[in-house]
PDB file of N, CA and C in Angstrom:
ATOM      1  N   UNK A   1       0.852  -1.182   0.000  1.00  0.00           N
ATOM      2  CA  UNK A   1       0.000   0.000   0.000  1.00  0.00           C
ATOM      3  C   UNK A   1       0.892   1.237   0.000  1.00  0.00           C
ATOM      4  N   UNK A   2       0.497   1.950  -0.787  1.00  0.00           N
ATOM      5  CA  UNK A   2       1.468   3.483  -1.094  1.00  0.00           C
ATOM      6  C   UNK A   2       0.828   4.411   0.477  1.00  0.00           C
ATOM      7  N   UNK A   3       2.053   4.926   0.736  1.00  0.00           N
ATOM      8  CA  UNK A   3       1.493   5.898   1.990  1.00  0.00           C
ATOM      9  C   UNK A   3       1.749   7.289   1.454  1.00  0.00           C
ATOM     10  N   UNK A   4       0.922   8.113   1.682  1.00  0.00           N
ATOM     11  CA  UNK A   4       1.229   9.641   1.619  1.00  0.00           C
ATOM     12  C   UNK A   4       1.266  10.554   1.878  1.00  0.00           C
ATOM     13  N   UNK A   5       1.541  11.923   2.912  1.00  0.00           N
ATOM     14  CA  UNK A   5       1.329  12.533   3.626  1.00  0.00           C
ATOM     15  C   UNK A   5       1.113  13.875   2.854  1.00  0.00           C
ATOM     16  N   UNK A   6       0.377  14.572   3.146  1.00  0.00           N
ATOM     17  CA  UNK A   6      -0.291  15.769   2.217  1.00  0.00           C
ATOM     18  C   UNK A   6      -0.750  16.591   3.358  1.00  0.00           C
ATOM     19  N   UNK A   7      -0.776  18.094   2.928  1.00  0.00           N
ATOM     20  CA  UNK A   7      -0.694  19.300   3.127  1.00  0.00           C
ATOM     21  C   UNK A   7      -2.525  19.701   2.987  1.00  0.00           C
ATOM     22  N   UNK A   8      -3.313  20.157   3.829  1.00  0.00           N
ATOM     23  CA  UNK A   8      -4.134  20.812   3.291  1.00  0.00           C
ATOM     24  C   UNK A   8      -4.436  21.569   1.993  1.00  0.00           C
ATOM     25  N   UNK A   9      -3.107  22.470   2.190  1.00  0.00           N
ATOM     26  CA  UNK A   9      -3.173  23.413   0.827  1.00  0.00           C
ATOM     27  C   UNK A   9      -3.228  22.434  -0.797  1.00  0.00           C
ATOM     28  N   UNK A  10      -2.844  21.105  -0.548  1.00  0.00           N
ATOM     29  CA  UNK A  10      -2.726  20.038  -1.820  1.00  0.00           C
ATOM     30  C   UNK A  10      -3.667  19.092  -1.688  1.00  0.00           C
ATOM     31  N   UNK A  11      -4.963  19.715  -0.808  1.00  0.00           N
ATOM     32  CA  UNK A  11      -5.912  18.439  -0.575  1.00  0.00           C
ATOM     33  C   UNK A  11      -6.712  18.643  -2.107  1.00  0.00           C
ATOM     34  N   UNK A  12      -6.942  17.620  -2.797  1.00  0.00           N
ATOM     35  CA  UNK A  12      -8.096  17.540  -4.140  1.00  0.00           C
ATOM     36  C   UNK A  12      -9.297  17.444  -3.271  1.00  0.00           C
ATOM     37  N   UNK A  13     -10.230  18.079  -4.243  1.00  0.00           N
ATOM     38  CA  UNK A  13     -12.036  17.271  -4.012  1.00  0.00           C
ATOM     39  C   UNK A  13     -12.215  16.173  -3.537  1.00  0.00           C
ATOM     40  N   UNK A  14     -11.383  15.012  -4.223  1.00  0.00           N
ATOM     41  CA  UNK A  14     -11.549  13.452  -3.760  1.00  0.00           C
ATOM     42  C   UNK A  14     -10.478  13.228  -2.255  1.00  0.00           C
ATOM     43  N   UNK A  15      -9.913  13.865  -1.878  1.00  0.00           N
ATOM     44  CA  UNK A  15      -9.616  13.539  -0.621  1.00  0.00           C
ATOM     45  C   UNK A  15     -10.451  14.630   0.457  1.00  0.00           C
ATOM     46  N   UNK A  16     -11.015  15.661  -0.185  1.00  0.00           N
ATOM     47  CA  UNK A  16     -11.313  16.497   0.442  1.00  0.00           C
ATOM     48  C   UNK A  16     -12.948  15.586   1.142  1.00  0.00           C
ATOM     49  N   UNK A  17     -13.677  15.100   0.012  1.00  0.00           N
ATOM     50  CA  UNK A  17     -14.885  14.111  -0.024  1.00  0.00           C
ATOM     51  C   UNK A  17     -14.177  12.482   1.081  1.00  0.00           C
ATOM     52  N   UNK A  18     -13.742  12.463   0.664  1.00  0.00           N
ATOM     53  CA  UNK A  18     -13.176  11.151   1.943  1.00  0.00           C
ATOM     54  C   UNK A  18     -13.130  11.494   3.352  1.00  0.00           C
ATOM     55  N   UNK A  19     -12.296  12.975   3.960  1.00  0.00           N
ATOM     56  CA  UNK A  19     -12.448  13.186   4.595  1.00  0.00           C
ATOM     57  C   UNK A  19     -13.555  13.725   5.261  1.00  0.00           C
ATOM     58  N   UNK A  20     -14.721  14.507   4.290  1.00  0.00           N
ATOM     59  CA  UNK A  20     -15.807  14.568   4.800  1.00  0.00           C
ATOM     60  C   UNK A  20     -17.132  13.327   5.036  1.00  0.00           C
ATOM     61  N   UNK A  21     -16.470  12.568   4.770  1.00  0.00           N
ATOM     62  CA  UNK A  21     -17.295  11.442   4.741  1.00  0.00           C
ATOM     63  C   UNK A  21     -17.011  10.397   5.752  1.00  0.00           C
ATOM     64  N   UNK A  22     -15.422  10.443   6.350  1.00  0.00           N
ATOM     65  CA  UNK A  22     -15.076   9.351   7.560  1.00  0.00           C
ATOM     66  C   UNK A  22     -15.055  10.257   8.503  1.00  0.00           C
ATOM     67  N   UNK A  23     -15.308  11.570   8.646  1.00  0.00           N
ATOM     68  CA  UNK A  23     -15.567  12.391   9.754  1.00  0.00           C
ATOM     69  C   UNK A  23     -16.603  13.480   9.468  1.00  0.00           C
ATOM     70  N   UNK A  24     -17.656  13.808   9.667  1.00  0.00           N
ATOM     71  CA  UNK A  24     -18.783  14.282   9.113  1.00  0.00           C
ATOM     72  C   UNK A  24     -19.360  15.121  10.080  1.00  0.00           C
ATOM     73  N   UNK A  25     -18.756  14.428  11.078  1.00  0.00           N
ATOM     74  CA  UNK A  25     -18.974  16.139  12.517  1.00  0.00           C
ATOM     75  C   UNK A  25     -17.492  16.572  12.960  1.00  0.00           C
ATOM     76  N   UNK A  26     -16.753  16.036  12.249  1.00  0.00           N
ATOM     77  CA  UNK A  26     -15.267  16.639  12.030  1.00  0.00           C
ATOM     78  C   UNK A  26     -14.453  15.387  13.052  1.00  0.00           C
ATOM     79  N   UNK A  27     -12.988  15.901  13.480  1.00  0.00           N
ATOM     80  CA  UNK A  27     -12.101  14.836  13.701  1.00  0.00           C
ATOM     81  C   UNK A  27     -12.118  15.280  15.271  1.00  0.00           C
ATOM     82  N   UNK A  28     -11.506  14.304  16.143  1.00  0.00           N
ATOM     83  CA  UNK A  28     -11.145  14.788  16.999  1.00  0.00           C
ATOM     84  C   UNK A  28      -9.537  14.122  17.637  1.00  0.00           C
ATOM     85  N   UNK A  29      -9.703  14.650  19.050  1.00  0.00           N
ATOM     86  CA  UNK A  29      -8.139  14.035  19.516  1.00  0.00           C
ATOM     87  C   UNK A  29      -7.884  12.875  19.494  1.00  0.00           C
ATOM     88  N   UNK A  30      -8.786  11.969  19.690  1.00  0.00           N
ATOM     89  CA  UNK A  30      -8.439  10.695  19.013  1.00  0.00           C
ATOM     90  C   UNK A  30      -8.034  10.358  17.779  1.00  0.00           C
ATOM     91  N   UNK A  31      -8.625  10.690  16.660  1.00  0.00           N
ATOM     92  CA  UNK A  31      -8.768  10.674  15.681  1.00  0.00           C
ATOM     93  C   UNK A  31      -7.164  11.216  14.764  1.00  0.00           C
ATOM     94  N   UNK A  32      -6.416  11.869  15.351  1.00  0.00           N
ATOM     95  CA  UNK A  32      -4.858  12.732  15.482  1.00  0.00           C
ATOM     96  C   UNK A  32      -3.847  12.011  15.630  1.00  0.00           C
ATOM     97  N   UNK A  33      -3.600  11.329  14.304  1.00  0.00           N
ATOM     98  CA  UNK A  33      -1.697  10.474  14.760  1.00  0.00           C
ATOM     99  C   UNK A  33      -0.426  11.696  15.123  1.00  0.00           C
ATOM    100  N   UNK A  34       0.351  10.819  15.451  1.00  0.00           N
ATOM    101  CA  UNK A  34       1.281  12.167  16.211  1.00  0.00           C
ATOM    102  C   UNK A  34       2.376  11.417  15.281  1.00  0.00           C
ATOM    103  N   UNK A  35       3.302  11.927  14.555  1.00  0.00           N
ATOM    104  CA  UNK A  35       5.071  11.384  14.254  1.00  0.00           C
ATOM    105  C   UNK A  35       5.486  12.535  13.649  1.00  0.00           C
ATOM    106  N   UNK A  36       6.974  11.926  14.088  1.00  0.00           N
ATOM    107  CA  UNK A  36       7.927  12.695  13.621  1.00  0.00           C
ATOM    108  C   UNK A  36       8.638  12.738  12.194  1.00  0.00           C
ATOM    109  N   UNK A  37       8.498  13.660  11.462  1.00  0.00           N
ATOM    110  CA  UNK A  37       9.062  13.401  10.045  1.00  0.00           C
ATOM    111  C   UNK A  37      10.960  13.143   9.664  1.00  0.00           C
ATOM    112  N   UNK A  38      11.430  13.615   8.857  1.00  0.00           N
ATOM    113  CA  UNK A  38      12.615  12.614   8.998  1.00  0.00           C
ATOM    114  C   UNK A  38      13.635  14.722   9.363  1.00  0.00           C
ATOM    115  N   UNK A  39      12.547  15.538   9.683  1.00  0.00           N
ATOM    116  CA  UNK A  39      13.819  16.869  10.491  1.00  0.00           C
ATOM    117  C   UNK A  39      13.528  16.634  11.502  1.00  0.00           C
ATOM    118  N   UNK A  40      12.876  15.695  12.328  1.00  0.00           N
ATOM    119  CA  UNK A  40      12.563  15.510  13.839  1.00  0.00           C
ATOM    120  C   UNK A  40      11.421  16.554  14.016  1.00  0.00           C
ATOM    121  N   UNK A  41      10.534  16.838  13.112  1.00  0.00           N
ATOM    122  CA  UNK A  41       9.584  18.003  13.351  1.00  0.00           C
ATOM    123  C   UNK A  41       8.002  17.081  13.954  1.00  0.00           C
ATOM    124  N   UNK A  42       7.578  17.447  14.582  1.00  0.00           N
ATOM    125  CA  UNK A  42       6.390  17.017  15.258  1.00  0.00           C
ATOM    126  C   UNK A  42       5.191  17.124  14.076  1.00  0.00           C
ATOM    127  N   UNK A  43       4.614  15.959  13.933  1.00  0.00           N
ATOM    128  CA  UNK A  43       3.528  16.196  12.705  1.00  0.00           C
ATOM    129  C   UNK A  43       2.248  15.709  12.819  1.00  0.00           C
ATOM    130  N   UNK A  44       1.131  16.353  13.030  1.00  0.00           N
ATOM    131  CA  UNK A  44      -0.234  15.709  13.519  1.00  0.00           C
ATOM    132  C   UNK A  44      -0.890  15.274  12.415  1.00  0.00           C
ATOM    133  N   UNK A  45      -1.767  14.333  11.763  1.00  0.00           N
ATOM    134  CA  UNK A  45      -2.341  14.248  10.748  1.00  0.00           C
ATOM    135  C   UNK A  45      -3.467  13.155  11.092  1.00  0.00           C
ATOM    136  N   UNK A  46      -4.112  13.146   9.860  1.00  0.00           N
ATOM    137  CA  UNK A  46      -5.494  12.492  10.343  1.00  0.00           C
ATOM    138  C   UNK A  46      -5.801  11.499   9.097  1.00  0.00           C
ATOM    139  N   UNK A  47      -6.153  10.063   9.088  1.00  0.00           N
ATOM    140  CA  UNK A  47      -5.733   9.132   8.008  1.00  0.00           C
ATOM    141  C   UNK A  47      -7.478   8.775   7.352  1.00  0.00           C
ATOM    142  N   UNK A  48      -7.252   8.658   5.757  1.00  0.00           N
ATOM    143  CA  UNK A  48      -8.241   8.479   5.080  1.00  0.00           C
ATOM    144  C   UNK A  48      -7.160   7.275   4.336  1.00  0.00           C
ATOM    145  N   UNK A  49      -8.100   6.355   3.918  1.00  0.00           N
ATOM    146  CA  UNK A  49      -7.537   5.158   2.782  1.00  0.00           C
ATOM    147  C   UNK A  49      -8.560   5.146   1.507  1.00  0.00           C
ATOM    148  N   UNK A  50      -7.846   4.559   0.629  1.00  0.00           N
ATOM    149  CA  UNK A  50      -8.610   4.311  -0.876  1.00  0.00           C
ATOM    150  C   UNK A  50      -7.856   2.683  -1.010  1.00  0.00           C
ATOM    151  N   UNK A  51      -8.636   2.355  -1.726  1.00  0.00           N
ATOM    152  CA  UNK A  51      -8.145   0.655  -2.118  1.00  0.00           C
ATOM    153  C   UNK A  51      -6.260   0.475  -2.338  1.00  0.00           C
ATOM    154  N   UNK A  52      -5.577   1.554  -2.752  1.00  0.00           N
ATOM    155  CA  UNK A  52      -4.358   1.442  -2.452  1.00  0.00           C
ATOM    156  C   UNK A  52      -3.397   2.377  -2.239  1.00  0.00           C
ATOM    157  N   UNK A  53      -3.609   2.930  -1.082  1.00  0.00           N
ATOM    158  CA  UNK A  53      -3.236   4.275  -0.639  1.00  0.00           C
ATOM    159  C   UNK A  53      -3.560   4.713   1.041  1.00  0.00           C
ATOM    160  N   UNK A  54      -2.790   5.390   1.457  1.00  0.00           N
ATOM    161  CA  UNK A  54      -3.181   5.630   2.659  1.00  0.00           C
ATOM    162  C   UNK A  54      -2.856   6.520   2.889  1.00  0.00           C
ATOM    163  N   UNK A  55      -3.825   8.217   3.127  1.00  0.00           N
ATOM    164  CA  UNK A  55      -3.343   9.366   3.227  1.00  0.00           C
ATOM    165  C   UNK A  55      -3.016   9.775   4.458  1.00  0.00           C
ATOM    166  N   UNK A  56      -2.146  10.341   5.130  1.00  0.00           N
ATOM    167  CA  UNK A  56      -1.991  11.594   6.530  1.00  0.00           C
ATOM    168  C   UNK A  56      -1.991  12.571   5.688  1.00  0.00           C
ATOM    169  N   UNK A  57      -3.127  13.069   6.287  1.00  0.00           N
ATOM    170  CA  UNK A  57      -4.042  14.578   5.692  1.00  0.00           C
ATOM    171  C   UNK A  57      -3.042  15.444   7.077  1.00  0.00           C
ATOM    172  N   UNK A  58      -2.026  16.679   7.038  1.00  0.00           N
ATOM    173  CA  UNK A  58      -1.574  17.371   8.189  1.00  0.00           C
ATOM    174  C   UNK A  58      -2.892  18.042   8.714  1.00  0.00           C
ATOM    175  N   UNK A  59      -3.157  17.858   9.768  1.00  0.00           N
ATOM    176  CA  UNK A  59      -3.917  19.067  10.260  1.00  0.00           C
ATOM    177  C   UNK A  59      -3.785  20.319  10.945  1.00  0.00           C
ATOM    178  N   UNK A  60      -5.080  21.106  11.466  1.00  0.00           N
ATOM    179  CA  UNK A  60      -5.240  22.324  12.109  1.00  0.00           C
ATOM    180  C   UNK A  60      -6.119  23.311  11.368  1.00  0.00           C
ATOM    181  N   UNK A  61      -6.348  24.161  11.865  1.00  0.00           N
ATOM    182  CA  UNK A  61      -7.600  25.136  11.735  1.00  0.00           C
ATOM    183  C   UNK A  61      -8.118  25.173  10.354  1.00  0.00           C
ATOM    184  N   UNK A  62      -6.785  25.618   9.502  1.00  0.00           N
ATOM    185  CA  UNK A  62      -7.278  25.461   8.084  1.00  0.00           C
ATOM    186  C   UNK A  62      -7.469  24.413   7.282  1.00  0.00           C
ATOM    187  N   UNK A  63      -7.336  23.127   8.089  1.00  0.00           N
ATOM    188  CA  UNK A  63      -8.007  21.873   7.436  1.00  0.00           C
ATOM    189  C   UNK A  63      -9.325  21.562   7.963  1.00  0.00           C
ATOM    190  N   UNK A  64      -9.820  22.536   8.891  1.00  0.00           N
ATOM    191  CA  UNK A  64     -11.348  21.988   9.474  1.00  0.00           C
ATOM    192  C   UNK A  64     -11.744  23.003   8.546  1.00  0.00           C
ATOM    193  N   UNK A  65     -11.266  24.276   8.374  1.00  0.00           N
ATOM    194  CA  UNK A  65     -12.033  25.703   7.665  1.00  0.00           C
ATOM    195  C   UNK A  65     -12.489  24.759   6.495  1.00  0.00           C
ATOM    196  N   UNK A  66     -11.277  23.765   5.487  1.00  0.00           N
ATOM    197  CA  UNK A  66     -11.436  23.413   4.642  1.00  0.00           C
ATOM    198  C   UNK A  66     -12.218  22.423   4.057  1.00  0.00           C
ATOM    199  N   UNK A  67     -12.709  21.640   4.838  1.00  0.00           N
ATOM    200  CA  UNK A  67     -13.651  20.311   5.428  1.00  0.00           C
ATOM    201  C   UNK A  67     -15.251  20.779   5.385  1.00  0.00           C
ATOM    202  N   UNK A  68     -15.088  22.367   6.160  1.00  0.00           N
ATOM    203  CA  UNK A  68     -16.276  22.726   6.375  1.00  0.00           C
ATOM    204  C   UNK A  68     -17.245  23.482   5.230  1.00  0.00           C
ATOM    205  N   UNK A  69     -15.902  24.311   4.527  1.00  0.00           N
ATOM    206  CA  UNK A  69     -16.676  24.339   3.245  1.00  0.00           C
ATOM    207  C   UNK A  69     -16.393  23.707   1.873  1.00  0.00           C
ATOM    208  N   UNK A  70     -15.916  22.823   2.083  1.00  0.00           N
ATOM    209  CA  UNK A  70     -15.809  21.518   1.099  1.00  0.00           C
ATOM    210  C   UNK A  70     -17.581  21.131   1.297  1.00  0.00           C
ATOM    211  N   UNK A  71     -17.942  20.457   2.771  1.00  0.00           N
ATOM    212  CA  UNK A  71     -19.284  20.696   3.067  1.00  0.00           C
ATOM    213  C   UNK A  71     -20.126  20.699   2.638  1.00  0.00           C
ATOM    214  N   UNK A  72     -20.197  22.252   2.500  1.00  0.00           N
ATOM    215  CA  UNK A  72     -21.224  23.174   1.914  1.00  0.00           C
ATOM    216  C   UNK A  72     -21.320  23.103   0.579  1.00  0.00           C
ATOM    217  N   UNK A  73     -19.722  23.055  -0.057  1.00  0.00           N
ATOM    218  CA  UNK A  73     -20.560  22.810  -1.193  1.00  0.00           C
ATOM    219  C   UNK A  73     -21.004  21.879  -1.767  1.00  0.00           C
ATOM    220  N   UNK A  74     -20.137  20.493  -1.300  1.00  0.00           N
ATOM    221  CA  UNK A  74     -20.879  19.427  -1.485  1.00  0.00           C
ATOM    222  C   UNK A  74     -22.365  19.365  -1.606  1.00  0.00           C
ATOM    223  N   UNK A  75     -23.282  19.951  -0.528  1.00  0.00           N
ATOM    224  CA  UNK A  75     -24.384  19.871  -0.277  1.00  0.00           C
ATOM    225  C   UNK A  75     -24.896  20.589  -1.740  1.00  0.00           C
ATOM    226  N   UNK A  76     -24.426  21.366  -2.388  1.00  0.00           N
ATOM    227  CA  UNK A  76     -25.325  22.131  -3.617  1.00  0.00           C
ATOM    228  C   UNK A  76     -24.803  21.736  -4.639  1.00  0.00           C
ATOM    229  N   UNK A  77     -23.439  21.008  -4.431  1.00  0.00           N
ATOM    230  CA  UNK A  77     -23.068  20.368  -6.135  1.00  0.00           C
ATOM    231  C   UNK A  77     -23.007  18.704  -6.072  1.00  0.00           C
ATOM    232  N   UNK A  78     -23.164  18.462  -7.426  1.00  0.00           N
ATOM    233  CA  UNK A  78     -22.997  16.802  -7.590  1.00  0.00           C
ATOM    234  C   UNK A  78     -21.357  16.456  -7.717  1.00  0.00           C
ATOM    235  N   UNK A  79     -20.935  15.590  -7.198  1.00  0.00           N
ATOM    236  CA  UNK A  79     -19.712  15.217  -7.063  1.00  0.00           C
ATOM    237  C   UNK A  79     -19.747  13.760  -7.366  1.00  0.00           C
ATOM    238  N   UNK A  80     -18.798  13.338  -8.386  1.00  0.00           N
ATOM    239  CA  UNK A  80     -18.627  12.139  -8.441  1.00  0.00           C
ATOM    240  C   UNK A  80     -17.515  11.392  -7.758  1.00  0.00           C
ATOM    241  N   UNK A  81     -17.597  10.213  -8.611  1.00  0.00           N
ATOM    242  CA  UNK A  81     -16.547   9.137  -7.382  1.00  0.00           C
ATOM    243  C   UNK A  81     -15.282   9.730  -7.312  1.00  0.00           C
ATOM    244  N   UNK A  82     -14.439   9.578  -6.719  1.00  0.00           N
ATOM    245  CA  UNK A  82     -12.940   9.782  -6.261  1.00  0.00           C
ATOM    246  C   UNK A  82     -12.392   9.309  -7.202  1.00  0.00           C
ATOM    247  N   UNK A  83     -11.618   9.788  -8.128  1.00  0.00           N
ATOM    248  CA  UNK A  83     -10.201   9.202  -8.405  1.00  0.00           C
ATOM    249  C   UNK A  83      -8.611   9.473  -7.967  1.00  0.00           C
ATOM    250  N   UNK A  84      -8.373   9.058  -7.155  1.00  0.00           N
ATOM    251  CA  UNK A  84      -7.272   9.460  -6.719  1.00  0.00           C
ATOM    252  C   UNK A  84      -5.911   9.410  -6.779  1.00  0.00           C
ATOM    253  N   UNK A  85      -5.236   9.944  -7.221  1.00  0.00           N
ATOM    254  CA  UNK A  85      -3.528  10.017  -7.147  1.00  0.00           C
ATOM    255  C   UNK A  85      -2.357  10.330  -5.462  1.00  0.00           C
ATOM    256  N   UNK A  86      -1.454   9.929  -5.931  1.00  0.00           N
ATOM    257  CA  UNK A  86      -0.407  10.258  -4.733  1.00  0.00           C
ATOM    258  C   UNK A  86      -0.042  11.383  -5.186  1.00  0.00           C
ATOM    259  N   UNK A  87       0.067  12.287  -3.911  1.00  0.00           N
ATOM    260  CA  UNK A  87       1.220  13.531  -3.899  1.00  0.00           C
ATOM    261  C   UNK A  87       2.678  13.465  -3.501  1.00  0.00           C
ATOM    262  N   UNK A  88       2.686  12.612  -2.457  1.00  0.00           N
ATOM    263  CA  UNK A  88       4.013  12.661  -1.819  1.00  0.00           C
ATOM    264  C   UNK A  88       4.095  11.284  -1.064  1.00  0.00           C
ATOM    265  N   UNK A  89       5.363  10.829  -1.646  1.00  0.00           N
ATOM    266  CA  UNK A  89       5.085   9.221  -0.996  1.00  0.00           C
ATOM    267  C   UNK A  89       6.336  10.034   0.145  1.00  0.00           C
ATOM    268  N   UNK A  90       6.357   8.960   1.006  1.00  0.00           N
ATOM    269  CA  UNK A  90       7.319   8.201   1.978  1.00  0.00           C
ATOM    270  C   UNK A  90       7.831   6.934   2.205  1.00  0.00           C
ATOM    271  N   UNK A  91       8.774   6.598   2.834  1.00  0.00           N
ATOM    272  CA  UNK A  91       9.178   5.287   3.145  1.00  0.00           C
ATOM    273  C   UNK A  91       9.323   5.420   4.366  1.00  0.00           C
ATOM    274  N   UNK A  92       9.345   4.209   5.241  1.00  0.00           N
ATOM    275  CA  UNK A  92       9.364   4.349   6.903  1.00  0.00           C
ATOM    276  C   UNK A  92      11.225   3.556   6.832  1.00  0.00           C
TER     277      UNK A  92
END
């Protein structure tokens, strides 16, 4: 399974729709993996999967802002299925 860790600012529609869909009254502290990336920097993120992929979405304010009106507009537009690509792999 490809892993990938992504930036709000590089979230697509189709991850943006995943995440509104495995958290739908939003995330919480549970919900928050904690690791360290490879500068020793502290990194919170919050995990969505697709059949072969596994995202850490980073979080904080402007990924709920972004969730919330992803949302909204969901609610007034038709959105189809996900197709999804990697942004940024890693290796452990």
């Amino acid at each position: 399974m490809k892993r990938v860790i992504i930036d709000y600012k590089k979230l697509t529609p189709e991850i943006l729709m995943l995440l509104t869909q495995k958290f739908p009254d939003g995330y919480g502290d549970s919900d928050i993996i904690t690791f360290s990336n490879h500068l020793k920097e502290r990194i919170e993120a919050v995990e969505v999967h697709t059949d072969d992929t596994m995202y850490l979405v980073k979080v904080g304010k402007k990924l709920t802002d972004s969730m919330v009106n992803f949302d909204s507009e969901a609610d007034t537009d038709e959105i189809g299925a996900p197709e999804l690509e990697g942004d940024v792999e890693f290796d452990d």
